[in-house]
Structures are given as C-alpha cells and as structure tokens.
N, C-alpha and C. Protein backbone atom coordinates (compact mmCIF):
# COMPACT_ATOMS: atom_id res chain seq x y z
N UNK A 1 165.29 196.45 61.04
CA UNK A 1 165.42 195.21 60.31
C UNK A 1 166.81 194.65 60.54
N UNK A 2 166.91 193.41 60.60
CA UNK A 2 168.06 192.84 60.16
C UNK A 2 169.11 192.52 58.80
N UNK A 3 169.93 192.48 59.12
CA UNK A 3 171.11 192.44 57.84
C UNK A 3 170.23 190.98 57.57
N UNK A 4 170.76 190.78 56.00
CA UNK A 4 170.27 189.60 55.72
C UNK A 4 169.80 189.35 54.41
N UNK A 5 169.93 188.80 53.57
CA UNK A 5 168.94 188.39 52.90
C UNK A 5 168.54 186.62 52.59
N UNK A 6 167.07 186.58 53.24
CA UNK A 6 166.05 185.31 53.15
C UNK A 6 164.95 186.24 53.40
N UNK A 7 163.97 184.74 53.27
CA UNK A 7 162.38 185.21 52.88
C UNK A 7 161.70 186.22 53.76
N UNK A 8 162.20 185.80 55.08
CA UNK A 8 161.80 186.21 56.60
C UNK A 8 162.11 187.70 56.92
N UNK A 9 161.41 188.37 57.07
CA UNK A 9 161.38 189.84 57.05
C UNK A 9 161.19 189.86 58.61
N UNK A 10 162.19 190.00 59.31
CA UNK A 10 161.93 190.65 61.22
C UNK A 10 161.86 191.81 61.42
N UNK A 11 160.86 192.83 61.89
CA UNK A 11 160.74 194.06 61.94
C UNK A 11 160.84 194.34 63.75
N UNK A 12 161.85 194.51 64.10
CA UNK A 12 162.58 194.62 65.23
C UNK A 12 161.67 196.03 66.01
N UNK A 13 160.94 195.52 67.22
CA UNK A 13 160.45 196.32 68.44
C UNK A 13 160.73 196.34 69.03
N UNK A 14 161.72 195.40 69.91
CA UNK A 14 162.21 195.32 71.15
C UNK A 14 160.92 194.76 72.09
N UNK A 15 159.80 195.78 72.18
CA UNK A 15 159.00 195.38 73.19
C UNK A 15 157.75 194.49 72.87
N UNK A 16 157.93 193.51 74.22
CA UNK A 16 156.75 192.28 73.62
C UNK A 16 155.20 193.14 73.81
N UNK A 17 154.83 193.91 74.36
CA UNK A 17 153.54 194.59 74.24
C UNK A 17 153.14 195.14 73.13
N UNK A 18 154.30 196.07 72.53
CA UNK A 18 154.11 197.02 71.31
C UNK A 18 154.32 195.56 69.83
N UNK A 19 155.09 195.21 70.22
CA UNK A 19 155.07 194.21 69.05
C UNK A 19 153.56 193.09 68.88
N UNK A 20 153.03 192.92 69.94
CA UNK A 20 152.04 192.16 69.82
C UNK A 20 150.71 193.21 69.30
N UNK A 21 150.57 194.47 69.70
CA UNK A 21 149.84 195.64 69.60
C UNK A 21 150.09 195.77 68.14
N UNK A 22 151.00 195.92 67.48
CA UNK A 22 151.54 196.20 65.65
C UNK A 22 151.08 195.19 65.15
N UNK A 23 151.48 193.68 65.98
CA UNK A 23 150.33 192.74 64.49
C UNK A 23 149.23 192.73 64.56
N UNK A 24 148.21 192.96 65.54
CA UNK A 24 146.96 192.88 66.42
C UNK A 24 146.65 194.23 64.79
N UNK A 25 147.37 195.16 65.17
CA UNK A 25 146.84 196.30 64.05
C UNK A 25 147.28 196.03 62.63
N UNK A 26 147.91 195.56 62.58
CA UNK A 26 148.74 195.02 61.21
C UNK A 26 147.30 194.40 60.60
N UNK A 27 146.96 193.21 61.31
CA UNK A 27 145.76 192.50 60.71
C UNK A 27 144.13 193.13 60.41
N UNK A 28 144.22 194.27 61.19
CA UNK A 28 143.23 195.49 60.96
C UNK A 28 143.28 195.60 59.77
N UNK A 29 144.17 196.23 59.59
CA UNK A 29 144.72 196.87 58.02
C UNK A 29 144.78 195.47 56.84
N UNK A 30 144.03 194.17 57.26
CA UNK A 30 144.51 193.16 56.28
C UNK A 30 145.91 192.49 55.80
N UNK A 31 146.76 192.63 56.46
CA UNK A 31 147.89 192.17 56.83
C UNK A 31 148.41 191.20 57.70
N UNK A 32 148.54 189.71 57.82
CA UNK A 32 149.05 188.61 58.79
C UNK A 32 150.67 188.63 58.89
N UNK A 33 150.69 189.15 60.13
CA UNK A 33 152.03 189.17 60.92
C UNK A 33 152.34 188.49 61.77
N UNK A 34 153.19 188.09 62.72
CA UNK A 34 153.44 187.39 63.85
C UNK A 34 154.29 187.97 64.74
N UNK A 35 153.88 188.09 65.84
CA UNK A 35 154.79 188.34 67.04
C UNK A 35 155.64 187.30 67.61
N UNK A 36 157.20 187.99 67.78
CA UNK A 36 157.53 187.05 68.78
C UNK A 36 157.67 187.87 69.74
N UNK A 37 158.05 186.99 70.79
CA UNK A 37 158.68 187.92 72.30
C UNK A 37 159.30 186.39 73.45
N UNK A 38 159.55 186.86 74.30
CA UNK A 38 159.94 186.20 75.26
C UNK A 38 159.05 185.14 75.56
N UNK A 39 159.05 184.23 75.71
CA UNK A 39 160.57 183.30 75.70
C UNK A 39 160.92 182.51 74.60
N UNK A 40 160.50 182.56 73.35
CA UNK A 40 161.21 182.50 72.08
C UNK A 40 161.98 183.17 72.11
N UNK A 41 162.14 184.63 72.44
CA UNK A 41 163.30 185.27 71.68
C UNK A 41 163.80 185.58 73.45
N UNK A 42 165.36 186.72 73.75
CA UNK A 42 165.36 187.08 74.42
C UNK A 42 164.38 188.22 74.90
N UNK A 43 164.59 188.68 75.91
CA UNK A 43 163.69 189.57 76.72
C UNK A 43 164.56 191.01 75.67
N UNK A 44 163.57 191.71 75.80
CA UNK A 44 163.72 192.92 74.64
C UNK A 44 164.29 193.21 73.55
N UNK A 45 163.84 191.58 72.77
CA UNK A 45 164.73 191.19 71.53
C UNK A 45 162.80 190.87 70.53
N UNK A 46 161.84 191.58 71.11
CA UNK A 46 160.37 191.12 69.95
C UNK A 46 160.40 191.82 68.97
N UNK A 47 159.64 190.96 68.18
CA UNK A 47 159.99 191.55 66.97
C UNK A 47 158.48 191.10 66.25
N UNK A 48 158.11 191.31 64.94
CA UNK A 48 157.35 191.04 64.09
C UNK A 48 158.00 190.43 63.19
N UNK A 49 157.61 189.26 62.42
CA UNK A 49 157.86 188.60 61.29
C UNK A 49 157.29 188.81 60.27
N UNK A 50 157.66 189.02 58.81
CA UNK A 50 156.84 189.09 57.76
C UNK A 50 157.81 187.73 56.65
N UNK A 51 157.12 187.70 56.11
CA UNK A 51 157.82 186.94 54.72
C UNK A 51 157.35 187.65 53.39
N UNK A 52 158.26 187.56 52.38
CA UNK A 52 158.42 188.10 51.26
C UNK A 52 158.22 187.02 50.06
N UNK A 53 157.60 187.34 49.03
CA UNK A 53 157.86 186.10 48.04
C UNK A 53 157.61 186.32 46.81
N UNK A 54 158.12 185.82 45.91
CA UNK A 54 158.41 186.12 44.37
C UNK A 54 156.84 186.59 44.03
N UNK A 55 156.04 185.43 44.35
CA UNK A 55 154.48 186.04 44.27
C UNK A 55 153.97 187.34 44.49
N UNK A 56 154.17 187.78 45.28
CA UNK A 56 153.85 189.14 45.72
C UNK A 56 154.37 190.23 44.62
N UNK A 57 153.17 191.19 44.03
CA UNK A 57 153.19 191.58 42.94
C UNK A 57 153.79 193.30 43.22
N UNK A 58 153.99 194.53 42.86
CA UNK A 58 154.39 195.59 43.34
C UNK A 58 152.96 196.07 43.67
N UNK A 59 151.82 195.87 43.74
CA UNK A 59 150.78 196.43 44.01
C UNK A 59 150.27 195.49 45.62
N UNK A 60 150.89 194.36 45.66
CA UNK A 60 150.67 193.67 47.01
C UNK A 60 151.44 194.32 48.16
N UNK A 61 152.84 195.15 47.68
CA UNK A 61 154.02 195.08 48.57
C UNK A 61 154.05 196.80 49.05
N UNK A 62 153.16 197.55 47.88
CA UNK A 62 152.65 198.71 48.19
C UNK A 62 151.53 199.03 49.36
N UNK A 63 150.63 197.82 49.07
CA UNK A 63 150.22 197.70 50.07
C UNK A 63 150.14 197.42 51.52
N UNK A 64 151.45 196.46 51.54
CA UNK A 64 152.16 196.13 52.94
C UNK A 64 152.64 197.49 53.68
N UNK A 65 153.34 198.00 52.50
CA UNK A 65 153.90 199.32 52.89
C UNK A 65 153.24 200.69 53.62
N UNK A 66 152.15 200.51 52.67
CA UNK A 66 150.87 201.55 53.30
C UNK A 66 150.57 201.12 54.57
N UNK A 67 150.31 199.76 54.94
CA UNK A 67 149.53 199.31 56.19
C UNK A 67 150.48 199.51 56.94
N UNK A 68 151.71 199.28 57.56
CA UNK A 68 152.17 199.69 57.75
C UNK A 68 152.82 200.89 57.92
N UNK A 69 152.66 201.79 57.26
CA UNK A 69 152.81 203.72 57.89
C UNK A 69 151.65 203.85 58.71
N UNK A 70 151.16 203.42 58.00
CA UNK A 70 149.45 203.88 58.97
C UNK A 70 149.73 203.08 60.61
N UNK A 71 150.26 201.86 60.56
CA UNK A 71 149.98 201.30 61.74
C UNK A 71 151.21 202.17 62.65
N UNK A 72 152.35 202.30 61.98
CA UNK A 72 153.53 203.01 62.83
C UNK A 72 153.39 204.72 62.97
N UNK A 73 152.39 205.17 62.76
CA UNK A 73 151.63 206.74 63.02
C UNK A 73 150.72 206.26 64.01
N UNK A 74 149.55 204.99 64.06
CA UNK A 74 148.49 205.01 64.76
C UNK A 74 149.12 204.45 66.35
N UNK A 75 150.27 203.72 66.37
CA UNK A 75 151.32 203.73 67.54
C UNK A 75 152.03 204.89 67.95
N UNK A 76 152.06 205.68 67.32
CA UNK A 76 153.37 206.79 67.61
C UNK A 76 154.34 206.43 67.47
N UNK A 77 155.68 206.05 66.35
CA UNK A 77 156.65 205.11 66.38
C UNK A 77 156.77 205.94 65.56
C-alpha cells in the first residue's frame, strides 16, 4: 500500500498480469476492483484500486478482508 490517507486504497503488484488476475478473482469472491497497469501507470508500477467509505459497515470491510486472503493464498502471494 501506499502512504496516504484518501478514499483510494492502491494495493501495489507491480505486475500487470497478476494484478489483472487479483481483480478478475477479487470479483469471484464478490468484490469490484480495478486494475491498472501500463500505460496508465509506469511499467511495473500495477496495482489494484479499492475505495473506502464511511458507508461501509465493519461487517462489509471484514468481508473485503476475507476475499482477499483467500484471493492472495489462491495466487500464491
């Protein structure tokens, strides 16, 4: 992740394959993510985007959380 605080949550991969592969699975799990990669970003600078928001309840963000372990075990990461 990046230093920071705003809404925009970047979950830093470096690689545009694996990062496009994590939201592709992200959304499995019921989760909408976004990839970037080249040529938006630099070349081994992809990443995933999430956003965060007051809305989101501790039972929504638990859930982000879960989908996520699961997706970064079902990658090997």
């Amino acid at each position: 992740m990046l230093p920071g605080e705003h809404p925009i949550v970047p979950i830093m991969l470096d690689d545009a394959a694996l990062a496009s592969q994590f939201a592709a699975a992200m959304l499995d799990e019921g989760i909408y993510v976004v990839a970037f990669s080249y040529p938006v970003l630099p070349k081994g600078k992809s990443r995933i985007r999430t956003q965060m928001s007051a809305a989101l309840s501790e039972a929504d963000i638990k859930f982000a959380l879960q989908a996520f372990g699961r997706v970064k075990r079902q990658l090997n990461l």
